[in-house]
C-alpha atoms as a PDB file:
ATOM      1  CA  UNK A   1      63.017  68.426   7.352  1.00  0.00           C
ATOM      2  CA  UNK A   2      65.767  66.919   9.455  1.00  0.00           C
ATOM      3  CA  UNK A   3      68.485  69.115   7.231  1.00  0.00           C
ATOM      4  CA  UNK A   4      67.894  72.488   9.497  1.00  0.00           C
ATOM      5  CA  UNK A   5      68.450  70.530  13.038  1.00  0.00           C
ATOM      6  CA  UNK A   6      71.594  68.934  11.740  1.00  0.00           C
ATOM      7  CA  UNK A   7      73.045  71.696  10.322  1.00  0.00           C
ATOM      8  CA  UNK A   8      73.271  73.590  13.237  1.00  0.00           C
ATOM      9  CA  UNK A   9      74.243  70.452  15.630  1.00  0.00           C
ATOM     10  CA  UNK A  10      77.107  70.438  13.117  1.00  0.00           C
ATOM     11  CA  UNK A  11      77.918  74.244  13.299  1.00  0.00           C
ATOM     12  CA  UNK A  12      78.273  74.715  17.081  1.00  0.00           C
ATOM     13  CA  UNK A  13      80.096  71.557  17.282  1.00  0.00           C
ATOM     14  CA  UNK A  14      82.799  73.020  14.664  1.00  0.00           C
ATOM     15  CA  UNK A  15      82.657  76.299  16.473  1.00  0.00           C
ATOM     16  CA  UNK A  16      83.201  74.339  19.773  1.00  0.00           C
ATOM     17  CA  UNK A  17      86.313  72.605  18.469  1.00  0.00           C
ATOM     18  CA  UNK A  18      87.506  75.823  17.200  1.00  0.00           C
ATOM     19  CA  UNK A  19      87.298  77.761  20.451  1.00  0.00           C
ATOM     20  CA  UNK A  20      89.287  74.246  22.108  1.00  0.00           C
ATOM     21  CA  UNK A  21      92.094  74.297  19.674  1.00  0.00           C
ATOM     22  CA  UNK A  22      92.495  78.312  20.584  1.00  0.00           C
ATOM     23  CA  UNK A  23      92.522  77.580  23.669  1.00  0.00           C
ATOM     24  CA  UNK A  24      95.252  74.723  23.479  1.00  0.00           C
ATOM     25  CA  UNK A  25      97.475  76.799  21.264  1.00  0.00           C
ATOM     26  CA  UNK A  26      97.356  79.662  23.949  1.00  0.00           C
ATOM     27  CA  UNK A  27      97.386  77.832  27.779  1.00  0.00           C
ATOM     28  CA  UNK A  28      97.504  80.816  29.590  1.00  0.00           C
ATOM     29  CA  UNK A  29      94.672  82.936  28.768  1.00  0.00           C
ATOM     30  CA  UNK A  30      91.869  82.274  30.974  1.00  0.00           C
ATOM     31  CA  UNK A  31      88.872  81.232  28.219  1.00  0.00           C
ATOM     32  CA  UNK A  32      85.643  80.816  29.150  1.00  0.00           C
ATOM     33  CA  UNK A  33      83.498  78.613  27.153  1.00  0.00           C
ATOM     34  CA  UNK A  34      79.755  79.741  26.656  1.00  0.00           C
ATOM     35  CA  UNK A  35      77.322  77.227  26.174  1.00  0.00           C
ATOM     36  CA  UNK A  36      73.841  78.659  24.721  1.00  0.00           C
ATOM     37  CA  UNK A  37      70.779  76.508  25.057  1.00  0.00           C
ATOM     38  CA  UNK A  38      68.496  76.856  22.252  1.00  0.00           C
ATOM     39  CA  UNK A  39      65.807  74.185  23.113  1.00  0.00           C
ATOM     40  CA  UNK A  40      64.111  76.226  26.521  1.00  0.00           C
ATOM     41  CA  UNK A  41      64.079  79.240  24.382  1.00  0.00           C
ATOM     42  CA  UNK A  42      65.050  81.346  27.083  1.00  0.00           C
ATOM     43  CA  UNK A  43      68.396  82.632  25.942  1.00  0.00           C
ATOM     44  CA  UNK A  44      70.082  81.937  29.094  1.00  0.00           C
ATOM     45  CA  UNK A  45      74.063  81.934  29.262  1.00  0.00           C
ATOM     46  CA  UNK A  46      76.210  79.313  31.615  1.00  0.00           C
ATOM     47  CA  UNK A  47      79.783  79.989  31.561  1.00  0.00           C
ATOM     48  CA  UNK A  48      82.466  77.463  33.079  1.00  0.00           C
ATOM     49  CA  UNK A  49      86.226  78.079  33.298  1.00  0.00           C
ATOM     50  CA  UNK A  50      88.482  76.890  30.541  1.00  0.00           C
ATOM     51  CA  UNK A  51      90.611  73.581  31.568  1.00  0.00           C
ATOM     52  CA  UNK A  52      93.898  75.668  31.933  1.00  0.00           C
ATOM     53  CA  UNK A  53      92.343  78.479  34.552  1.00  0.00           C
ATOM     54  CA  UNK A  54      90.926  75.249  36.100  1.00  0.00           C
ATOM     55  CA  UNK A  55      94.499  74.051  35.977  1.00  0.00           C
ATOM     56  CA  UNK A  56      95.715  77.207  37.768  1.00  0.00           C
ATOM     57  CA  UNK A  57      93.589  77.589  40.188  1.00  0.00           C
ATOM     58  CA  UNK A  58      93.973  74.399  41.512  1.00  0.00           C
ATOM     59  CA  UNK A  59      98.097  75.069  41.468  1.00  0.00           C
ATOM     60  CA  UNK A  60      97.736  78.136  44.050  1.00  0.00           C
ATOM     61  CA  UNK A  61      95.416  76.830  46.050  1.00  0.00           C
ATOM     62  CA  UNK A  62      97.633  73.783  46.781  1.00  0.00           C
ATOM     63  CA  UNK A  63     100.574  76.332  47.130  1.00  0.00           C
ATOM     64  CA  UNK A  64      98.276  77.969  49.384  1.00  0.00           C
ATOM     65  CA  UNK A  65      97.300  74.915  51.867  1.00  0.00           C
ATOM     66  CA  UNK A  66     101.290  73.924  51.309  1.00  0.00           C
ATOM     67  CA  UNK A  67     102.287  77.773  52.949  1.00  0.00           C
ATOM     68  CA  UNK A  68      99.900  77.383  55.843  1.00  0.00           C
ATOM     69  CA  UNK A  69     100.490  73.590  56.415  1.00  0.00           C
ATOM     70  CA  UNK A  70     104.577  74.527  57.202  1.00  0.00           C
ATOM     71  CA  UNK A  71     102.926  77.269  59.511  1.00  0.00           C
ATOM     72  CA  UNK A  72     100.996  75.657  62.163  1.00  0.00           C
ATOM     73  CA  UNK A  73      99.196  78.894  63.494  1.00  0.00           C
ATOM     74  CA  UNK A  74      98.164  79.307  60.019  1.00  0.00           C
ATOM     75  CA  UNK A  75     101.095  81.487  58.596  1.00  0.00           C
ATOM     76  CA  UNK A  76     102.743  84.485  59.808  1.00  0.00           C
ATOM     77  CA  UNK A  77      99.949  86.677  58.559  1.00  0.00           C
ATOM     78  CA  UNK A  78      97.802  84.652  61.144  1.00  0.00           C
ATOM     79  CA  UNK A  79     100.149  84.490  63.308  1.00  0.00           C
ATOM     80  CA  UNK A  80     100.498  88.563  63.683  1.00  0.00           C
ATOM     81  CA  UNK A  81      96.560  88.583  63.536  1.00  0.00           C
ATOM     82  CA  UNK A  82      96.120  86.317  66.319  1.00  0.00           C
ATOM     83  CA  UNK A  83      98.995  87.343  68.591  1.00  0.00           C
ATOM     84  CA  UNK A  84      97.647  89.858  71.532  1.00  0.00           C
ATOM     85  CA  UNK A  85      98.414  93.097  71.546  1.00  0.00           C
ATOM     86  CA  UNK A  86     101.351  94.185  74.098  1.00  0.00           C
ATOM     87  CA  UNK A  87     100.193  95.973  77.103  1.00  0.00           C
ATOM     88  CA  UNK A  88     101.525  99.345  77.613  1.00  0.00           C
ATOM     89  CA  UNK A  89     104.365 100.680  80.124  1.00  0.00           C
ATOM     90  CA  UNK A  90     103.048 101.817  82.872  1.00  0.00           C
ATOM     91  CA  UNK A  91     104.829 104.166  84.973  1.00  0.00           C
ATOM     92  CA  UNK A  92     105.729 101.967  88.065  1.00  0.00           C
ATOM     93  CA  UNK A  93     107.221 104.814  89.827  1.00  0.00           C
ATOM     94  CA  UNK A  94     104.216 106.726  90.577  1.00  0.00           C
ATOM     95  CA  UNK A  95     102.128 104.247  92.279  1.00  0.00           C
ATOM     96  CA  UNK A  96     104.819 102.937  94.180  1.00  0.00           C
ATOM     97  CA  UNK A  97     104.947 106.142  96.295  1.00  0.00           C
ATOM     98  CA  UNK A  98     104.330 105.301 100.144  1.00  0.00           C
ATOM     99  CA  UNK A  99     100.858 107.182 101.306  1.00  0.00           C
ATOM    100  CA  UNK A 100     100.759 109.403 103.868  1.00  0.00           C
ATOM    101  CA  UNK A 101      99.170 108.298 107.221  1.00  0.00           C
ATOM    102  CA  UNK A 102      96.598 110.010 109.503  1.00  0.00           C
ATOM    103  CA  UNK A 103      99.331 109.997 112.266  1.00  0.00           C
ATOM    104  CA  UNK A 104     103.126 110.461 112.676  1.00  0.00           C
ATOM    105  CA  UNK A 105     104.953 107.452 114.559  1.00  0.00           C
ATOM    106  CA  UNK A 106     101.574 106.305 115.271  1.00  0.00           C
ATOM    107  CA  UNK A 107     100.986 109.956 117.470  1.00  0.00           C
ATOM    108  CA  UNK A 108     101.639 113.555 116.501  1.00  0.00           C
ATOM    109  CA  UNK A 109      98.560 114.341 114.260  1.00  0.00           C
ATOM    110  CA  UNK A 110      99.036 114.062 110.415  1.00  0.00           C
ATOM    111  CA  UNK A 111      95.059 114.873 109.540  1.00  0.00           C
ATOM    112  CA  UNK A 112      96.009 117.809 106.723  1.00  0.00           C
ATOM    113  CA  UNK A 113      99.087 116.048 104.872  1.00  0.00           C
ATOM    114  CA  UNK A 114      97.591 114.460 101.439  1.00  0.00           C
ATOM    115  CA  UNK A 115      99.520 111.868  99.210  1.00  0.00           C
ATOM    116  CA  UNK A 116     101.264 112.508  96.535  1.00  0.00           C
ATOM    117  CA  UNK A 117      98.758 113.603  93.124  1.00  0.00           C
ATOM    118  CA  UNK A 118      95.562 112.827  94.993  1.00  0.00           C
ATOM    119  CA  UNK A 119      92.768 114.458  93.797  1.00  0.00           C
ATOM    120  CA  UNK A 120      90.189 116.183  96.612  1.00  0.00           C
ATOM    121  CA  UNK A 121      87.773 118.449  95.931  1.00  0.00           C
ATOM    122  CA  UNK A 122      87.481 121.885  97.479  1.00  0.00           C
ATOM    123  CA  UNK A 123      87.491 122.066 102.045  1.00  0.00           C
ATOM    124  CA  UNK A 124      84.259 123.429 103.019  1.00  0.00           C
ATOM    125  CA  UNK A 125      84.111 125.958 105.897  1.00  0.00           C
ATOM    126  CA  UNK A 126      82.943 122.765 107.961  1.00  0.00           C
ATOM    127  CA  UNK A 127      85.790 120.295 107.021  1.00  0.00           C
ATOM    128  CA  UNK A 128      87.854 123.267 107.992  1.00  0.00           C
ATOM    129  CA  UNK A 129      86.730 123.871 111.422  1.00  0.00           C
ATOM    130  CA  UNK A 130      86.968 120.312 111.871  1.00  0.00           C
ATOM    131  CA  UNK A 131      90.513 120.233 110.883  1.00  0.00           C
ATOM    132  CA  UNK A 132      91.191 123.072 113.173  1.00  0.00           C
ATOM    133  CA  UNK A 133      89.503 120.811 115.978  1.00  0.00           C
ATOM    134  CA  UNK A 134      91.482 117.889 115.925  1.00  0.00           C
ATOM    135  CA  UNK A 135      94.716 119.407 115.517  1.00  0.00           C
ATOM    136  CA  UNK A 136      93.701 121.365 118.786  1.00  0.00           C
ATOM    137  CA  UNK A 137      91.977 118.548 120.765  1.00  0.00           C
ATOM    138  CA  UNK A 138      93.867 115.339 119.562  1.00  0.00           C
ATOM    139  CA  UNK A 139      95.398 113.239 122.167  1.00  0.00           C
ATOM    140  CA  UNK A 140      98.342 113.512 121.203  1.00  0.00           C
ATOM    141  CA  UNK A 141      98.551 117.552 120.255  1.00  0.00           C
ATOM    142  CA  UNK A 142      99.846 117.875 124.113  1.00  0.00           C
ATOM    143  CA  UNK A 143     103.578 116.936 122.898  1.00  0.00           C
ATOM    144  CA  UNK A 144     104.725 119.884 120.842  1.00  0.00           C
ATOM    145  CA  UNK A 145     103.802 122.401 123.643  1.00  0.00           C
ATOM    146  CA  UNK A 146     105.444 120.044 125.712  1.00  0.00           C
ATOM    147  CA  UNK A 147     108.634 120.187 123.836  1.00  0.00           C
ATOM    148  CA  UNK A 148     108.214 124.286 123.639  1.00  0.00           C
ATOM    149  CA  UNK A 149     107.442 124.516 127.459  1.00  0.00           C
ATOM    150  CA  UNK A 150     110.758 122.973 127.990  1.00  0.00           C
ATOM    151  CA  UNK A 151     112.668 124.717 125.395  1.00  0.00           C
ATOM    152  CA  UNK A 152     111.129 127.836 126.583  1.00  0.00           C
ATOM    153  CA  UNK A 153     112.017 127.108 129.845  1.00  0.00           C
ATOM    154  CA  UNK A 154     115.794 126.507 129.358  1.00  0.00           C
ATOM    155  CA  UNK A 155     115.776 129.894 127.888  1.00  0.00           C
ATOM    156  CA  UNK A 156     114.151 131.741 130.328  1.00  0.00           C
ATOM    157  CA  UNK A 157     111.608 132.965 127.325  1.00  0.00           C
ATOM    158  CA  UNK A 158     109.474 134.518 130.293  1.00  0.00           C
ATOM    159  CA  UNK A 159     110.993 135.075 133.497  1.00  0.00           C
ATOM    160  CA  UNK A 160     108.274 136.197 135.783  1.00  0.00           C
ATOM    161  CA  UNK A 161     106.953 132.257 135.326  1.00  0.00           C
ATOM    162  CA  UNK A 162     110.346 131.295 137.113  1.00  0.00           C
ATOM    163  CA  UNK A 163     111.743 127.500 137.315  1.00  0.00           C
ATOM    164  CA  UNK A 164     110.639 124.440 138.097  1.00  0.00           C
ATOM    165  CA  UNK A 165     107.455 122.318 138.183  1.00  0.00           C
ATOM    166  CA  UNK A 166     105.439 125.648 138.491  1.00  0.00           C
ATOM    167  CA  UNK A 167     107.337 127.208 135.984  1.00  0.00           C
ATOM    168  CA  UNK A 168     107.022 124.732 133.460  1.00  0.00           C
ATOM    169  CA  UNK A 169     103.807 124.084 134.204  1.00  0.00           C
ATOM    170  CA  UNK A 170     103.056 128.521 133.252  1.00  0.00           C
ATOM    171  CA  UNK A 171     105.332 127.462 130.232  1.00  0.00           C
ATOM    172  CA  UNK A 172     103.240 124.499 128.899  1.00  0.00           C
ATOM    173  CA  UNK A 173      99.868 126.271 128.866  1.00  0.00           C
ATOM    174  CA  UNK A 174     100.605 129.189 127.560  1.00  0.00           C
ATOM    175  CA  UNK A 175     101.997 127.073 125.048  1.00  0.00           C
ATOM    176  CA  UNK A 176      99.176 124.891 124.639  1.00  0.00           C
ATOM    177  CA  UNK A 177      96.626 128.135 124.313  1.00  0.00           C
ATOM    178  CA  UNK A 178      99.030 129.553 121.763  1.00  0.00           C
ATOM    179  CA  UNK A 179      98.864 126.603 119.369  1.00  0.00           C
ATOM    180  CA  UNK A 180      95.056 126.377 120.035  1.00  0.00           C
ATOM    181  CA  UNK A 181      94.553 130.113 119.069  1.00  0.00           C
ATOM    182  CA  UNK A 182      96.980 128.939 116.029  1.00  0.00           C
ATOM    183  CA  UNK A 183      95.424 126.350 114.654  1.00  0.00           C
ATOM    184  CA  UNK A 184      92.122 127.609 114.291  1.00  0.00           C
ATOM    185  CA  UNK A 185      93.359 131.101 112.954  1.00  0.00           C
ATOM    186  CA  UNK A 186      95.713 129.497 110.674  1.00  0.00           C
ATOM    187  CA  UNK A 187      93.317 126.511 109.780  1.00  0.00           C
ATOM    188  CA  UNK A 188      89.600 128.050 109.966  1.00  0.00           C
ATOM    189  CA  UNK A 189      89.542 131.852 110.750  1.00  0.00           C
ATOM    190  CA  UNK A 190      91.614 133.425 107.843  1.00  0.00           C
ATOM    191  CA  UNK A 191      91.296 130.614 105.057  1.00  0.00           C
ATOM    192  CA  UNK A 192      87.649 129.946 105.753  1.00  0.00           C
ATOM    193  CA  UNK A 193      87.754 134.760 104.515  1.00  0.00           C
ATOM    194  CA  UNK A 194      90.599 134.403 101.891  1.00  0.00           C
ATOM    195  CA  UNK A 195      89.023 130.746 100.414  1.00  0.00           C
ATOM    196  CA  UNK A 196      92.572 129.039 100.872  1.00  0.00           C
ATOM    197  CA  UNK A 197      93.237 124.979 101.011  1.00  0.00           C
ATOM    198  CA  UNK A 198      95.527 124.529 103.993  1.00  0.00           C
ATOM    199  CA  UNK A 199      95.585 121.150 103.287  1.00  0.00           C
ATOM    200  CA  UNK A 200      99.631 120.323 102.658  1.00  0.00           C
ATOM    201  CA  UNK A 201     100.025 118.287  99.362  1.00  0.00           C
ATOM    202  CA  UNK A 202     103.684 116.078  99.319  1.00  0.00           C
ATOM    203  CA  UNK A 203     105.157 116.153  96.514  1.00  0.00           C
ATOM    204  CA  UNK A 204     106.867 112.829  96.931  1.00  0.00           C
ATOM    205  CA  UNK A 205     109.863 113.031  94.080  1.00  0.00           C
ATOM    206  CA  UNK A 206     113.039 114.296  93.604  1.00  0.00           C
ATOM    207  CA  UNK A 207     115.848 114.807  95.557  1.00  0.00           C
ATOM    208  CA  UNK A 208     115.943 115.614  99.068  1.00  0.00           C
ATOM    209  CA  UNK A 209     117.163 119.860  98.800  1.00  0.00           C
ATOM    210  CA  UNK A 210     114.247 119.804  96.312  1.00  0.00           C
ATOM    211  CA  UNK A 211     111.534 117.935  98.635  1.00  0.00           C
ATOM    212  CA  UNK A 212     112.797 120.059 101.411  1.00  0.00           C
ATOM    213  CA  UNK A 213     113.094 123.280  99.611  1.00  0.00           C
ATOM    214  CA  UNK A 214     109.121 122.758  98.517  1.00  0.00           C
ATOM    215  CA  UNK A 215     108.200 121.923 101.887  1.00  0.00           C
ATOM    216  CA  UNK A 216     109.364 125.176 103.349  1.00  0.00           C
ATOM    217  CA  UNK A 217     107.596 127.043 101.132  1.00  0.00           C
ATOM    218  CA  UNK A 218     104.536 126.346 101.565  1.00  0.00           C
ATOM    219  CA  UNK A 219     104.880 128.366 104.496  1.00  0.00           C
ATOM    220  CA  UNK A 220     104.467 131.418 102.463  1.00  0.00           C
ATOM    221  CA  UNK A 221     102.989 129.542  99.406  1.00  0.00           C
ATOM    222  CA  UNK A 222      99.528 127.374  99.299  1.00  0.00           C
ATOM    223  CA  UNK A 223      96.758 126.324  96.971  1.00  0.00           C
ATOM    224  CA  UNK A 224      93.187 128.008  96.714  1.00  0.00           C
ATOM    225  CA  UNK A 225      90.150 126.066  96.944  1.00  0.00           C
ATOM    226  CA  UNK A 226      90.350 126.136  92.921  1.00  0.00           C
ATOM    227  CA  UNK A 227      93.539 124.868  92.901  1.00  0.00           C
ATOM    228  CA  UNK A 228      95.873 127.606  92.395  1.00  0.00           C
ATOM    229  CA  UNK A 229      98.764 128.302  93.859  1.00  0.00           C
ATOM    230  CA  UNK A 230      98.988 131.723  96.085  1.00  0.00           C
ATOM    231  CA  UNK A 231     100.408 133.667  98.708  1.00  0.00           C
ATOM    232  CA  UNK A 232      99.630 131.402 101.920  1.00  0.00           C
ATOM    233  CA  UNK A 233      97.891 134.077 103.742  1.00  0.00           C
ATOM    234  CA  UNK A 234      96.579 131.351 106.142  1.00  0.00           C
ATOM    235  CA  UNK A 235      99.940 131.139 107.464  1.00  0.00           C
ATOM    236  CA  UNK A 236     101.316 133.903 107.584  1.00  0.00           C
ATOM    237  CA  UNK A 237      98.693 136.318 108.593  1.00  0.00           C
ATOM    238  CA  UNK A 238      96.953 133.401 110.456  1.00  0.00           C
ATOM    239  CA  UNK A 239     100.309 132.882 113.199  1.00  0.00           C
ATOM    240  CA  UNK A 240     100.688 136.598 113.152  1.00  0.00           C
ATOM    241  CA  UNK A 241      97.012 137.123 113.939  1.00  0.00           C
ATOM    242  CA  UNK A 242      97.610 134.997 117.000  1.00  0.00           C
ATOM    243  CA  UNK A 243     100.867 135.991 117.933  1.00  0.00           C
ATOM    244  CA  UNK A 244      98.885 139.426 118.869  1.00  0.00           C
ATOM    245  CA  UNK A 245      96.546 137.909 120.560  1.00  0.00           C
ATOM    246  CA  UNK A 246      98.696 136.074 122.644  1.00  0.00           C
ATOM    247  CA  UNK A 247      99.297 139.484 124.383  1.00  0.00           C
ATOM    248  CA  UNK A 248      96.195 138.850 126.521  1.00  0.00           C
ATOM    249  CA  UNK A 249      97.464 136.858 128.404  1.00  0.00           C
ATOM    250  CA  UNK A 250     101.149 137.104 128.758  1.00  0.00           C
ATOM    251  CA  UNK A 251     102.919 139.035 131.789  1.00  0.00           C
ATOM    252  CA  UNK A 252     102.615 142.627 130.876  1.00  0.00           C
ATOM    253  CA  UNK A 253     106.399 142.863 130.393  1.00  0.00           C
ATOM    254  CA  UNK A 254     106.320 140.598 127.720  1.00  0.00           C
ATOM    255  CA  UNK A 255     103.595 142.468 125.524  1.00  0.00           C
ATOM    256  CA  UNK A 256     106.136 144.126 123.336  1.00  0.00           C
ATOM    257  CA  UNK A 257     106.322 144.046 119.217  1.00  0.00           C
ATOM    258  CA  UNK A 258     109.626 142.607 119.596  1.00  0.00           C
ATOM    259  CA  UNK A 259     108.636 139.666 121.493  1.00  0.00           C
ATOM    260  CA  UNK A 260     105.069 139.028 119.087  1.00  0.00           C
ATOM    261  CA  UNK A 261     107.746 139.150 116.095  1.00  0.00           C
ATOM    262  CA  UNK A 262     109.554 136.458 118.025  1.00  0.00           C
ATOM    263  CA  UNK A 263     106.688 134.459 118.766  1.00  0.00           C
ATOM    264  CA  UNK A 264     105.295 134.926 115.289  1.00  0.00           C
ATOM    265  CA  UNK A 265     108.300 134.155 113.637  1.00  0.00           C
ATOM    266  CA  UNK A 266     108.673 130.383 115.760  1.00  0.00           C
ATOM    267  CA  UNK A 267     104.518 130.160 114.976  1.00  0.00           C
ATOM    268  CA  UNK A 268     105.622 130.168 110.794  1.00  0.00           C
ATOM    269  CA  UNK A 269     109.206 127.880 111.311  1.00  0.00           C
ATOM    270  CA  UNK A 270     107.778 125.185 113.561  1.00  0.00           C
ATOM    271  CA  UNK A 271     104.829 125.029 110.554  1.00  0.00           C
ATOM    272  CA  UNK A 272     107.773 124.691 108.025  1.00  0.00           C
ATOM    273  CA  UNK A 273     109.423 122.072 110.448  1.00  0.00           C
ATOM    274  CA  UNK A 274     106.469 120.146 110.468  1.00  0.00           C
ATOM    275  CA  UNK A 275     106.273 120.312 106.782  1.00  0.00           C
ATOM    276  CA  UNK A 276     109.625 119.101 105.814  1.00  0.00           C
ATOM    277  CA  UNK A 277     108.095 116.161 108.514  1.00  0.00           C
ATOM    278  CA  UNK A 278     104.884 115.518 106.339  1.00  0.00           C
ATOM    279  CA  UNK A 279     107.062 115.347 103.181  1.00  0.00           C
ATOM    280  CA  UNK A 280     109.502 112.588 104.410  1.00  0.00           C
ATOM    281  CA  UNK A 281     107.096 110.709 106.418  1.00  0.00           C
ATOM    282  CA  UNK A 282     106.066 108.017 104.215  1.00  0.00           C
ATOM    283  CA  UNK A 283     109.849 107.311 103.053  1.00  0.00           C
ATOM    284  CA  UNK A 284     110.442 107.073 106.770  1.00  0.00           C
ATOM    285  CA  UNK A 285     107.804 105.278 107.519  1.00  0.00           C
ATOM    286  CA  UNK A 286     108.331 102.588 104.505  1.00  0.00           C
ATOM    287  CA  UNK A 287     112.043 102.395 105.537  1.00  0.00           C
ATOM    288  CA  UNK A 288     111.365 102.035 109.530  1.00  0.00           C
ATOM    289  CA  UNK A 289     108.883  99.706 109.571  1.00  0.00           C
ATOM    290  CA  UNK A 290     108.570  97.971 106.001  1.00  0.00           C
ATOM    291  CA  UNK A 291     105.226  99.559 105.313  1.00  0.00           C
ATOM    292  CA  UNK A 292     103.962  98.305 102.198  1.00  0.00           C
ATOM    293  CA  UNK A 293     103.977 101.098  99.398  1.00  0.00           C
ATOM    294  CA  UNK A 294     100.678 101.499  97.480  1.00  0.00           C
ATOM    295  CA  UNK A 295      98.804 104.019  95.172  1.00  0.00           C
ATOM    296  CA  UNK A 296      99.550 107.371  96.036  1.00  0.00           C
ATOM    297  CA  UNK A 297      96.113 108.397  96.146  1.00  0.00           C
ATOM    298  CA  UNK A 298      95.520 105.591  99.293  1.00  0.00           C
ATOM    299  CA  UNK A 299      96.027 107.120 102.742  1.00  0.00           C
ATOM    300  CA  UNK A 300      95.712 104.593 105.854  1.00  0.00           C
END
């Protein structure tokens, strides 16, 4: 009765050294020797590596802890995973551009002039009026018909207000009505009907006959309140509009097409003047008086 259980012991241990002397004749293959347990009676299989794969695996994982033991960071694959990712150029140019400020040399007005790329949203009727209003009322908007009341006045512009305090005097507030009736038909009146900005944008690079060129034309060229660029009917019509009206109140002499051409056409230049002045400021400013250069979208 014990013949049957010995006879197989016998069997799987011949078929056992069989599968070991394969497996020594050939090192390299990867054998995997199955075991089969009989006495549970569940037919279940456990497989465990042959010596040699054993043997191999053991080699590359030691060449494996060798590579990353010369490589303190972990090897150079690590090394590229763990090293942070390089920030990108930034253009340092553009927001080192000096802002604009609210007032030239700390007087003449500045309140429309808007830093280089800065984004603003569309003027409303209200903002402007309001612009209108301070260019009219500001302290300091007294200068520039002070400068034309004396220019005029060498001239002789109009002669019936004759020399002298008087005369300058007549000069300076004529003058000062004609740049109120200006501003607001230039600033409210006309782009408040033909929905113009009248806002002046610097452009702030290039060269200086570039900067200047753009500067004097946006005289006769201007953005709408959707951002497109168009005939600056502000301006033009705007000073021509109160050129005209000017005639109300000039010497009778003086009310002549000739002389409203003249007055219109110094109405448009000193605008351009003043923008080649908005353009430049901040690079004069910056230069003068060391002002620190910040975004271009920053006004002080």
């Amino acid at each position: 009765m014990y013949a049957a259980p010995v006879g197989c012991v016998l069997i799987s241990c011949s078929s056992l050294t069989a599968q070991q002397d394969r497996t020594a004749a050939d090192p390299s293959s990867a054998a995997v020797i199955t075991q089969r347990s009989d006495t549970s009676g569940s037919g279940s299989e456990t497989q465990s590596p042959a010596p040699s794969a054993v043997a191999s695996l053991g080699a590359d994982s030691s060449s494996g802890a060798l590579s990353d033991a010369s490589h303190p960071d972990g090897g150079p694959q690590a090394a590229q995973k763990d090293a942070p990712a390089s920030p990108a150029p930034q253009n340092t140019s553009d927001s080192q551009r000096a802002p604009q400020t609210k007032r030239i040399l700390g007087i003449i007005p500045n309140f429309r002039a808007i830093s280089t790329d800065e984004k603003l949203p569309a003027q409303s009727v209200k903002e402007k009026f309001v612009t209108a209003s301070e260019d009219s009322f500001d302290y300091s908007s007294i200068f520039i018909p002070a400068m034309l009341a004396g220019y005029s006045m060498e001239t002789v512009a109009t002669p019936e207000f004759h020399q002298g305090a008087a005369g300058y005097a007549r000069y300076f507030w004529h003058a000062a009505v004609d740049q109120t009736s200006e501003n607001y038909m230039v600033e409210f009146v006309v782009p408040s009907i033909t929905h113009e900005d009248t806002r002046y944008y610097t452009m702030g690079r290039g060269g200086f006959l570039k900067r200047t060129g753009y500067a004097l034309s946006r005289a006769v060229v201007t953005r709408s309140d959707s951002g497109k660029e168009v005939f600056n009917a502000s301006e033009v019509i705007g000073a021509g509009a109160s050129s005209g009206l000017s005639s109300l109140y000039y010497p009778t002499r003086e009310r002549s097409f000739g002389n409203t051409g003249k007055a219109w056409g110094i109405d448009v230049g000193v605008d351009g003047i003043s923008f080649v002045a908005k353009e430049f400021w901040p690079d004069i400013n910056h230069w003068l008086f060391h002002a620190d250069k910040t975004s271009a979208g920053t006004q002080q």
